[in-house]
Protein backbone atom coordinates (compact mmCIF):
# COMPACT_ATOMS: atom_id res chain seq x y z
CA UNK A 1 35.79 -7.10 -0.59
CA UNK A 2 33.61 -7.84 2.85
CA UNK A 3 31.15 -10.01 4.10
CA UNK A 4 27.54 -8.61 4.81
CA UNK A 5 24.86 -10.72 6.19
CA UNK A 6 21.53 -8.87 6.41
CA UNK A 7 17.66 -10.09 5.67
CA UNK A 8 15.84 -8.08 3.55
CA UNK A 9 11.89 -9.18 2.53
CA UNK A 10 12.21 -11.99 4.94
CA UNK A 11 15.28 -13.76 3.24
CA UNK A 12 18.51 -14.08 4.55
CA UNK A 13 21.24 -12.74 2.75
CA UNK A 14 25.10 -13.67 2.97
CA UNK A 15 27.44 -12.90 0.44
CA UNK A 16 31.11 -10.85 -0.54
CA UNK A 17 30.42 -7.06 -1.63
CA UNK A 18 32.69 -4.36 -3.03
CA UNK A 19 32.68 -2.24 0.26
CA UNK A 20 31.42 1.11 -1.83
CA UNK A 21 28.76 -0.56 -2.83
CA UNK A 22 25.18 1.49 -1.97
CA UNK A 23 22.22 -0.15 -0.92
CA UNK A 24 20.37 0.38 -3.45
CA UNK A 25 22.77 -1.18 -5.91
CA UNK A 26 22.86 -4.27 -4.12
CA UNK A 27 18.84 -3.96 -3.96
CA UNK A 28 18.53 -3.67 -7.67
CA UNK A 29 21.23 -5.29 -9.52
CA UNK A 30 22.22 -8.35 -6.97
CA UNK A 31 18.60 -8.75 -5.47
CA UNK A 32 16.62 -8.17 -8.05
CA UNK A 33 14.35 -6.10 -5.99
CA UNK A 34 13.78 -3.41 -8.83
CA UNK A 35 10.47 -2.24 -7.05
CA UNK A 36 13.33 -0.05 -4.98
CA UNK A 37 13.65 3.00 -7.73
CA UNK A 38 16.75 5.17 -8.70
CA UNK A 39 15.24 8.87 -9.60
CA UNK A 40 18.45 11.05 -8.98
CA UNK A 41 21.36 9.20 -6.78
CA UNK A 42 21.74 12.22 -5.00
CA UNK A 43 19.26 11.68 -1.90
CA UNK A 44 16.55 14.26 -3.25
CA UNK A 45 13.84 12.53 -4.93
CA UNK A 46 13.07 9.61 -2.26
CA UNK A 47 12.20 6.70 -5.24
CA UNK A 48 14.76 4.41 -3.78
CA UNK A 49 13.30 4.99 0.09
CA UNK A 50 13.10 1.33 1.77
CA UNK A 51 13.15 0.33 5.35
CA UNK A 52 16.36 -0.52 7.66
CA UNK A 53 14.39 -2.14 11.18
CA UNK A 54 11.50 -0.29 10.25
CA UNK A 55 12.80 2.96 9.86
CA UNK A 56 12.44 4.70 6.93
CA UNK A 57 15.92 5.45 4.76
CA UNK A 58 16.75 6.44 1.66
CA UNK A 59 19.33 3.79 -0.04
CA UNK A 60 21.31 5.49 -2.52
CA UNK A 61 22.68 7.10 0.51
CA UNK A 62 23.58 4.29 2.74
CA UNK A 63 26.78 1.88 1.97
CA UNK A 64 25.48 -1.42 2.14
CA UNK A 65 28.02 -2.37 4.71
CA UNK A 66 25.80 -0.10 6.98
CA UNK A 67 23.00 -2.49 6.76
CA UNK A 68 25.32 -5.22 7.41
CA UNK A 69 23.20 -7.53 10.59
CA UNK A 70 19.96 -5.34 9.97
CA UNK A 71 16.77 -6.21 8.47
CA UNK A 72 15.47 -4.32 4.94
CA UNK A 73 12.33 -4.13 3.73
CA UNK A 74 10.95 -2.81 0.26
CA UNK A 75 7.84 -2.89 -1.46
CA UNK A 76 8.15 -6.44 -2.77
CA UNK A 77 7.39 -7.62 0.41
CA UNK A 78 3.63 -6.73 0.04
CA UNK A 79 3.43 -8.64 -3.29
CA UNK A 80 1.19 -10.90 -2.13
CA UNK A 81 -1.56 -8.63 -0.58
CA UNK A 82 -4.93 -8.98 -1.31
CA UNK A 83 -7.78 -6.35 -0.81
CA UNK A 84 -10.46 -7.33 2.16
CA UNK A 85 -10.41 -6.01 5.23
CA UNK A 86 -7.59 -5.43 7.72
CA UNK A 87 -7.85 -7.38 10.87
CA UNK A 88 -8.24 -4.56 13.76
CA UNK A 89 -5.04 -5.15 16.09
CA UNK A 90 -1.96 -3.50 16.71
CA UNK A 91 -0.72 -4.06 13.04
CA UNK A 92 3.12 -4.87 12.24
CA UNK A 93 5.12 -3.39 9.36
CA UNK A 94 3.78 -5.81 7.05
CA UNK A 95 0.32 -5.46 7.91
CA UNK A 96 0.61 -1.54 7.36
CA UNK A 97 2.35 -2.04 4.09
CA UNK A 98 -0.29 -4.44 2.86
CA UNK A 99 -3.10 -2.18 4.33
CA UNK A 100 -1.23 0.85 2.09
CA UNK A 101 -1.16 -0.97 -0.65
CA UNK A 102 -5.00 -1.55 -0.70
CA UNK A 103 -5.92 1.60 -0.39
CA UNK A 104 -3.71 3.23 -2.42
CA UNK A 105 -4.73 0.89 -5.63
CA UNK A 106 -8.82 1.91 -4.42
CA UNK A 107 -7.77 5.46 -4.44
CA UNK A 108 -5.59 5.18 -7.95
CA UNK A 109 -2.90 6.23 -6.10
CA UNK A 110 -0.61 5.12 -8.50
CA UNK A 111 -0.80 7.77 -11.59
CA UNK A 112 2.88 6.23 -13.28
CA UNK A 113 4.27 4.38 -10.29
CA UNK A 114 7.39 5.53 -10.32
CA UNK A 115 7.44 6.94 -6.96
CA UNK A 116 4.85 4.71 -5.40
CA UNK A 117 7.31 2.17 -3.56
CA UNK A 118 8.93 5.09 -1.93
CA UNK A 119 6.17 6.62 -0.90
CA UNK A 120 4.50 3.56 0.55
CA UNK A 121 7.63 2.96 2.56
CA UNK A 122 7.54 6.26 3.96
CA UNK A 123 3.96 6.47 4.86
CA UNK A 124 4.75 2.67 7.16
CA UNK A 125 7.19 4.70 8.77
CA UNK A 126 5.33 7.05 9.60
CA UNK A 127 2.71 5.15 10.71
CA UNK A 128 4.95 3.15 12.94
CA UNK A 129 5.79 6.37 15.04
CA UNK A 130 2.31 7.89 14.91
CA UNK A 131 -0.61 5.48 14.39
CA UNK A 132 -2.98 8.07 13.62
CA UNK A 133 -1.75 11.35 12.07
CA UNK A 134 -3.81 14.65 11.27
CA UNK A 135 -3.28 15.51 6.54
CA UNK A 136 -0.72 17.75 7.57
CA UNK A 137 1.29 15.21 9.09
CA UNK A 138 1.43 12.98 6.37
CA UNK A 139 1.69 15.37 3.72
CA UNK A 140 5.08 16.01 6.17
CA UNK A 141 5.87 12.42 6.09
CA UNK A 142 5.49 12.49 2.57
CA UNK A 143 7.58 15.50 1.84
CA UNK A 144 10.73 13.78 0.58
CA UNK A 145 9.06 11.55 -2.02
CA UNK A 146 8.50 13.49 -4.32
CA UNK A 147 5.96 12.76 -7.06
CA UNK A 148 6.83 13.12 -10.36
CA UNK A 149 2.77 13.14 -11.82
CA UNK A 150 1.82 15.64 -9.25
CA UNK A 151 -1.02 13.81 -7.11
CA UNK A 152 0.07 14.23 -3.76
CA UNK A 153 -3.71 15.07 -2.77
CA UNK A 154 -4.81 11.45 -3.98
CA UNK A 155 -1.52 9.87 -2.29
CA UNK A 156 -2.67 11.83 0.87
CA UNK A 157 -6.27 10.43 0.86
CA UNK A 158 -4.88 6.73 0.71
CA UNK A 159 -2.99 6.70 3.51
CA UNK A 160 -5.52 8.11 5.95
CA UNK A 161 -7.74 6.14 4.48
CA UNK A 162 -5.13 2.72 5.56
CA UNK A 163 -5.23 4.32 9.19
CA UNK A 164 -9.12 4.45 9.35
CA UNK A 165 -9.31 0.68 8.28
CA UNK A 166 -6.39 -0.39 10.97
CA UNK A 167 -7.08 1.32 13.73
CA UNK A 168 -10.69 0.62 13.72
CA UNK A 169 -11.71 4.24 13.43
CA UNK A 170 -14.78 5.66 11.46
CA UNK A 171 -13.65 8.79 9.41
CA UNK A 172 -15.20 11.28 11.39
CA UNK A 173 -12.79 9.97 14.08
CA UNK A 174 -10.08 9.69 12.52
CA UNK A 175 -10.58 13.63 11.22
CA UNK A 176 -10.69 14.53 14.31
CA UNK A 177 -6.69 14.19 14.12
CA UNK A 178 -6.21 12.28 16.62
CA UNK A 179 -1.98 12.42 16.66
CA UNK A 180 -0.93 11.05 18.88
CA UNK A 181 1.36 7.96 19.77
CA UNK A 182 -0.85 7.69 22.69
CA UNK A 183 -3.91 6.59 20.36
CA UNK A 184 -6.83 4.77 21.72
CA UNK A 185 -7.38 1.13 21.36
CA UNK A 186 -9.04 -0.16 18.44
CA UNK A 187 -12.47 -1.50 18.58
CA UNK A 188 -13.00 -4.73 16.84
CA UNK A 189 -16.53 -3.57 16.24
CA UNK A 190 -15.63 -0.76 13.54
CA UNK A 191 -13.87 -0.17 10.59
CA UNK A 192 -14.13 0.25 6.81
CA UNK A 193 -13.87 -2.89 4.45
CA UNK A 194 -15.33 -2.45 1.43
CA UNK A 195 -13.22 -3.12 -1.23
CA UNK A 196 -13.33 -1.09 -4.80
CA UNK A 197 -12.64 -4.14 -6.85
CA UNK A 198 -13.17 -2.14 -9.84
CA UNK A 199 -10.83 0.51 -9.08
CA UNK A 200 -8.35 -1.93 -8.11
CA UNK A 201 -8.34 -4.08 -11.50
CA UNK A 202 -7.78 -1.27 -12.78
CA UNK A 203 -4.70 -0.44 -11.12
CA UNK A 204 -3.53 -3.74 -9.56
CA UNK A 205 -0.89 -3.87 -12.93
CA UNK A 206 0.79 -0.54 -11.35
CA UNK A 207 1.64 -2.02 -7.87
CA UNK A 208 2.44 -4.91 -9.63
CA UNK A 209 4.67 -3.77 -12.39
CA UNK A 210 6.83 -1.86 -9.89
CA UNK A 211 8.98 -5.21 -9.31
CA UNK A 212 10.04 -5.04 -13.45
CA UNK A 213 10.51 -1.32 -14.08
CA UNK A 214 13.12 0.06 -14.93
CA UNK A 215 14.22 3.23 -13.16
């Protein structure tokens, strides 16, 4: 046995673990935090993708011990968002998660769900490193979560969608591709914030239900 201390969704976390024990095992059957998927065990499908200091891992490869004085984050830790618009500022990790979350239930991003957590994950990497990626960079980003319903396309709309409401940009600029980490300011003055509230009735049980299904 060993100690691990680590915070994952905000909550501190101290306890005695077999030292074989994966990451996503502790996730899921000490944590609770079921949103974090098992698909295949064998680092392919990306389901069970969370993030160690905001960096985007997959944890049915990682030991827990690895993640022993680091901070994890998984999908849970958007529970609480609620569509409206995204304030136009330098946004954290939890304000892109939350923003991804929006737009992926306005976009029905979320055909079974399975996959979704992962992929949301992925996409806050992604836009940690590059605030404001071209398609073909997320679909890149994307690449290693794979989705088992086959609607990449809609999963690829979403996200760029989340980067035109937090950076501030209208589409037309944001098609542009601007790439780079080297992206200009945000103006206060623009931005999307409608809110499909339809659409996300609809599919607000799909985000939600990834915290009680089982893998």
């Amino acid at each position: 046995m060993a100690v691990l201390n680590l915070t994952v969704d905000g909550v501190r976390y101290d306890d005695y673990i077999e030292e074989r024990t994966l990451l996503v095992h502790l996730l899921r059957d000490r944590l609770g935090k079921v949103s974090t998927r098992v698909g295949c065990d064998t680092n392919e499908c990306g389901a069970c993708t969370v993030l160690v200091d905001g960096r985007a891992v997959r944890s049915c490869s990682m030991l827990a011990l690895q993640a022993d004085g680091r901070t994890v984050t998984t999908v849970d830790s958007a529970s609480h968002a609620v569509d409206g618009p995204v304030p136009h500022q330098t946004p954290s990790h939890q304000a892109v998660l939350e923003a991804l979350a929006q737009t992926f239930r306005r976009h029905r991003a979320t055909p079974c769900g399975f996959c979704t957590p992962g992929m949301l994950l992925s996409a806050v990497d992604l836009l940690s490193e590059c605030p404001v990626p071209t398609e073909d960079e997320v679909r890149d980003a994307l690449a290693g979560t794979r989705c088992r319903c086959g609607d990449e396309h809609t999963v690829v709309r979403a996200v760029l969608s989340a980067v035109t409401e937090l950076r501030g940009l209208t589409p037309a600029e944001r098609s542009r591709g601007t790439t780079s980490r080297d992206a200009p300011p945000p103006d206060p003055n623009q931005g999307e914030s409608a809110t499909d509230s339809a659409a996300t009735a609809r599919t607000d049980h799909t985000l939600a239900g990834h915290r009680g299904a089982a893998s």
